[in-house]
N, C-alpha and C. Protein backbone atom coordinates (compact mmCIF):
# COMPACT_ATOMS: atom_id res chain seq x y z
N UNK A 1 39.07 94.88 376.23
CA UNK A 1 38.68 93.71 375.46
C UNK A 1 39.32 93.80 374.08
N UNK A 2 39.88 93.00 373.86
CA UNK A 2 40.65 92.42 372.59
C UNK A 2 39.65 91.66 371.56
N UNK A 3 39.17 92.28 370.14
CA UNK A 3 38.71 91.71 369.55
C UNK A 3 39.48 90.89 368.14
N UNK A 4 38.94 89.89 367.56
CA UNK A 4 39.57 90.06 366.38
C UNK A 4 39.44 88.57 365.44
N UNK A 5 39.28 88.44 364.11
CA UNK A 5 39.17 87.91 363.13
C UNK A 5 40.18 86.52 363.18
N UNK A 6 39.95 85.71 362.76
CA UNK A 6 40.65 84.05 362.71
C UNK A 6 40.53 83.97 361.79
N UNK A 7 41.39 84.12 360.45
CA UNK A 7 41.18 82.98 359.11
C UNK A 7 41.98 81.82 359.22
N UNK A 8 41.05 80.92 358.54
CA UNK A 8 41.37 79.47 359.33
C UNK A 8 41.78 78.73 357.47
N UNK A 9 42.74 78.13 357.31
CA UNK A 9 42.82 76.91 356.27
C UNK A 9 42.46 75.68 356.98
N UNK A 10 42.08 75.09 355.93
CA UNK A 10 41.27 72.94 356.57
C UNK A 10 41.90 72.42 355.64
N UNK A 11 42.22 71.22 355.82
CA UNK A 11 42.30 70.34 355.04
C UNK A 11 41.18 70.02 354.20
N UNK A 12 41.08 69.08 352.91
CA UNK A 12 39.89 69.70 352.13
C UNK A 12 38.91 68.60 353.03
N UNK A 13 37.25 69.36 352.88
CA UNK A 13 36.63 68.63 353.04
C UNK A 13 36.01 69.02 354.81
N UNK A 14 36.97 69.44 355.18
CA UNK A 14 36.79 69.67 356.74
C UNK A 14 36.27 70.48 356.96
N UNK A 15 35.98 71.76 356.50
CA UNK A 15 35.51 73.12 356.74
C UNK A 15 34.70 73.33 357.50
N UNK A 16 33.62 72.97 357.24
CA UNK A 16 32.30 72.59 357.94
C UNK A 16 32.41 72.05 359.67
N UNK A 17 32.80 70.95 359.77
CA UNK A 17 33.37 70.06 360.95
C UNK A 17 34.59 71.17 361.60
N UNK A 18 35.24 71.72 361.27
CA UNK A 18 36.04 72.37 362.05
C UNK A 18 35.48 73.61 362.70
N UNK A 19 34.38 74.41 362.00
CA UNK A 19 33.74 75.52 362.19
C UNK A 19 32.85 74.88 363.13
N UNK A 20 32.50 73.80 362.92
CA UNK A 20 31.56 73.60 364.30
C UNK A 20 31.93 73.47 365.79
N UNK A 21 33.40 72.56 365.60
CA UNK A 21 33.61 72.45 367.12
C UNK A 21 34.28 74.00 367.67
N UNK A 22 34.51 74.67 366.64
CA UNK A 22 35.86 76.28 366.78
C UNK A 22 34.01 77.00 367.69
N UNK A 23 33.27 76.88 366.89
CA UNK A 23 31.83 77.22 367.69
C UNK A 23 31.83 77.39 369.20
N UNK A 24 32.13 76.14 369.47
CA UNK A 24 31.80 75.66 371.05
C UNK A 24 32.53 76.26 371.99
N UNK A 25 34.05 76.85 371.69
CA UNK A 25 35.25 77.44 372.51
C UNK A 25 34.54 78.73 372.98
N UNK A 26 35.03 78.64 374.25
CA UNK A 26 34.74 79.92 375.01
C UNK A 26 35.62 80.99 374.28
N UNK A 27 35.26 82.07 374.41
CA UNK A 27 35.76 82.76 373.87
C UNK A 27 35.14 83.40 372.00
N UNK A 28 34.68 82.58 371.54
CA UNK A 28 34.78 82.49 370.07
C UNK A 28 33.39 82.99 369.87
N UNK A 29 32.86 84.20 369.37
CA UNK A 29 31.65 84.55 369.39
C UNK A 29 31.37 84.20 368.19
N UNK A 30 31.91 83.93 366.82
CA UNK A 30 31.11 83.26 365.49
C UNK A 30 32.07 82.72 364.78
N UNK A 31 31.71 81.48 364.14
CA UNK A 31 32.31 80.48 363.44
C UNK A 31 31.92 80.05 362.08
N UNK A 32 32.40 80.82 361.12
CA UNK A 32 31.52 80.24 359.67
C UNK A 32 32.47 79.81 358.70
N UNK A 33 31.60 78.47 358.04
CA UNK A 33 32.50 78.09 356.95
C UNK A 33 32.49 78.97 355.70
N UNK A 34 33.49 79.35 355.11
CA UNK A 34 33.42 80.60 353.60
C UNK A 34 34.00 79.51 352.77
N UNK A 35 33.79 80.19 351.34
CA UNK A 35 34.59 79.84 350.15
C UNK A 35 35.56 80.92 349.96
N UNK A 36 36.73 80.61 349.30
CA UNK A 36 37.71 81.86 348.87
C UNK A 36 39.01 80.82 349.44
N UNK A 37 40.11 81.94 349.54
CA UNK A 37 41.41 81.67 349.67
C UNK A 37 41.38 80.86 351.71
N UNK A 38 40.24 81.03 352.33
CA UNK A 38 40.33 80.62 353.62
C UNK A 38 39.19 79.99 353.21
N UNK A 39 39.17 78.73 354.40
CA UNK A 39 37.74 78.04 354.54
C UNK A 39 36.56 78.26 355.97
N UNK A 40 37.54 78.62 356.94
CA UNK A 40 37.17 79.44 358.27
C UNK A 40 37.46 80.44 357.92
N UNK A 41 35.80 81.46 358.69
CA UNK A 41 36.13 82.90 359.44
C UNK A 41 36.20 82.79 361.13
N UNK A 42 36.64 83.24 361.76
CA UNK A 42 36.15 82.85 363.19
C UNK A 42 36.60 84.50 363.91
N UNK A 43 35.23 84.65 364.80
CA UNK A 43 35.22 85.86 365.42
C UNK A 43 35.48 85.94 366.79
N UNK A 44 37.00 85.78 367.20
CA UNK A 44 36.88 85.47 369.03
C UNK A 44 37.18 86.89 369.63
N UNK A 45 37.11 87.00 370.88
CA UNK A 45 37.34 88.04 371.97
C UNK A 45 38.16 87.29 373.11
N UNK A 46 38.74 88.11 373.67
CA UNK A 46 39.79 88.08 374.85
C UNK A 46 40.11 89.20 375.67
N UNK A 47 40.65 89.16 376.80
CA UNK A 47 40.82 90.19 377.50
C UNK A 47 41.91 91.22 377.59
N UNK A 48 42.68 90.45 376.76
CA UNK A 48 43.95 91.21 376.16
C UNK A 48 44.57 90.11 374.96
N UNK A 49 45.68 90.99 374.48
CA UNK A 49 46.30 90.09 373.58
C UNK A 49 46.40 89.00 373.92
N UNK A 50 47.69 88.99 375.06
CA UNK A 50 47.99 87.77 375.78
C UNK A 50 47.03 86.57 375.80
N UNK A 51 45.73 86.87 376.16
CA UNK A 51 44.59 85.94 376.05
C UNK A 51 44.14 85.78 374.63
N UNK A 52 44.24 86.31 373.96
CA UNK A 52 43.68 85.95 372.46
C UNK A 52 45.11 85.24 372.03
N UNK A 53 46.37 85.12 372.21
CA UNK A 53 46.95 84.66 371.29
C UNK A 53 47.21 82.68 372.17
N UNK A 54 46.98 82.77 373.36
CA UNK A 54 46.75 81.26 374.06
C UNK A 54 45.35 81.08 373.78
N UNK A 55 44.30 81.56 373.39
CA UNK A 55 43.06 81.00 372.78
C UNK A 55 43.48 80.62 371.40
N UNK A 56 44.15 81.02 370.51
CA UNK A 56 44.50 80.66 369.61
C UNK A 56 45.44 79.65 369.36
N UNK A 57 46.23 79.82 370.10
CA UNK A 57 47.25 78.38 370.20
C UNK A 57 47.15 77.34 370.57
N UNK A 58 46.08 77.19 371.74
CA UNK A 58 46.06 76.42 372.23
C UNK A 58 44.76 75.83 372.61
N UNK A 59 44.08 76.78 371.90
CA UNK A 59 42.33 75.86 372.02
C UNK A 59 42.07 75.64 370.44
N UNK A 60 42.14 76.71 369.22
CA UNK A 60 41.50 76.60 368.14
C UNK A 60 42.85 75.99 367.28
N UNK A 61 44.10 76.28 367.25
CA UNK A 61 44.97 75.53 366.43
C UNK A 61 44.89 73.68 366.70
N UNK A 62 44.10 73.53 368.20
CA UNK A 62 44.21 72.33 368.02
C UNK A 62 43.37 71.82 367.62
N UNK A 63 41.99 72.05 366.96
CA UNK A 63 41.23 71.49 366.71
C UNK A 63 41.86 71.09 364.98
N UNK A 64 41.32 69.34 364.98
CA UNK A 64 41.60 68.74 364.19
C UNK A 64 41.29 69.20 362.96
N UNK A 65 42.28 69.23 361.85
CA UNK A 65 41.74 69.42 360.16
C UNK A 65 42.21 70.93 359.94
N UNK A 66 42.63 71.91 361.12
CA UNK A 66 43.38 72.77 360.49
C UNK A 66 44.73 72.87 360.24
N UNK A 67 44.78 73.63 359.23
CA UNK A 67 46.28 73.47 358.84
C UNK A 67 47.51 74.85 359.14
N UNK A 68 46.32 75.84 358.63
CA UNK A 68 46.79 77.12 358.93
C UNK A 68 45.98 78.63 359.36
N UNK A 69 46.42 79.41 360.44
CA UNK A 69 45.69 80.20 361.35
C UNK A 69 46.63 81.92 360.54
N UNK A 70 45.64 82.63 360.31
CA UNK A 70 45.48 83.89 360.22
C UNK A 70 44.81 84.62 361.28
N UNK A 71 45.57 85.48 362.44
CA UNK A 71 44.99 86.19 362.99
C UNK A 71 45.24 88.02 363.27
N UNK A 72 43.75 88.23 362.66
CA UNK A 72 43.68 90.13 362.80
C UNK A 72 42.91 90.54 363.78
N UNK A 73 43.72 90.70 364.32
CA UNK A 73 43.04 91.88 365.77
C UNK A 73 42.42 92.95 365.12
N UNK A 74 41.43 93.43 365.46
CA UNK A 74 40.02 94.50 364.94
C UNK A 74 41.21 95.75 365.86
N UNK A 75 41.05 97.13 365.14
CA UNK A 75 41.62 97.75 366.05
C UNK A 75 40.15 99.20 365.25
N UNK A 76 40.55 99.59 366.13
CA UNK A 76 38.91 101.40 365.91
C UNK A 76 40.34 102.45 365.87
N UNK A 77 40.54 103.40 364.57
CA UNK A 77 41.19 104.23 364.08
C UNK A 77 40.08 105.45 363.80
C-alpha cells in the first residue's frame, strides 16, 4: 500500500468546494481545506504508485477549481 499527501492550489475562493467533492473519491482517506502557501491537504492511498499517480490524474486533478497538484508519497525510514 502506497500512501501519501496531495497539496492542492484552488482558484481563490474554491477551497472549501474542492475539498469536499476530493472527499468523496475512492481512494482519498482525508480532505481538508488549510490556509498557507496550499489551500488543499488531501490524504489518499493506493496500491502502488502506478495507482496513486492515475488517482491523481485522473480523478482529483479533475475536479473543478484546481489549479495545481503537489504530490508526497509518505515513505517509513
Amino acid at each position: 500500500m502506497v500512501q501519501a499527501y496531495i497539496l492542492i492550489q484552488t482558484e481563490v475562493g474554491k477551497a472549501a468546494n474542492v475539498a469536499g467533492q476530493i472527499a468523496g473519491i475512492s481512494g482519498v482517506t482525508q480532505a481538508e481545506d488549510v490556509t498557507g502557501p496550499y489551500d488543499v491537504i488531501v490524504r489518499a492511498e493506493a496500491r502502488n504508485v502506478d495507482e496513486l499517480g492515475k488517482l491523481v490524474v485522473a480523478q482529483i486533478q479533475a475536479v473543478e477549481g484546481i489549479t495545481r497538484t503537489l504530490t508526497c508519497p509518505i515513505v517509513h525510514i
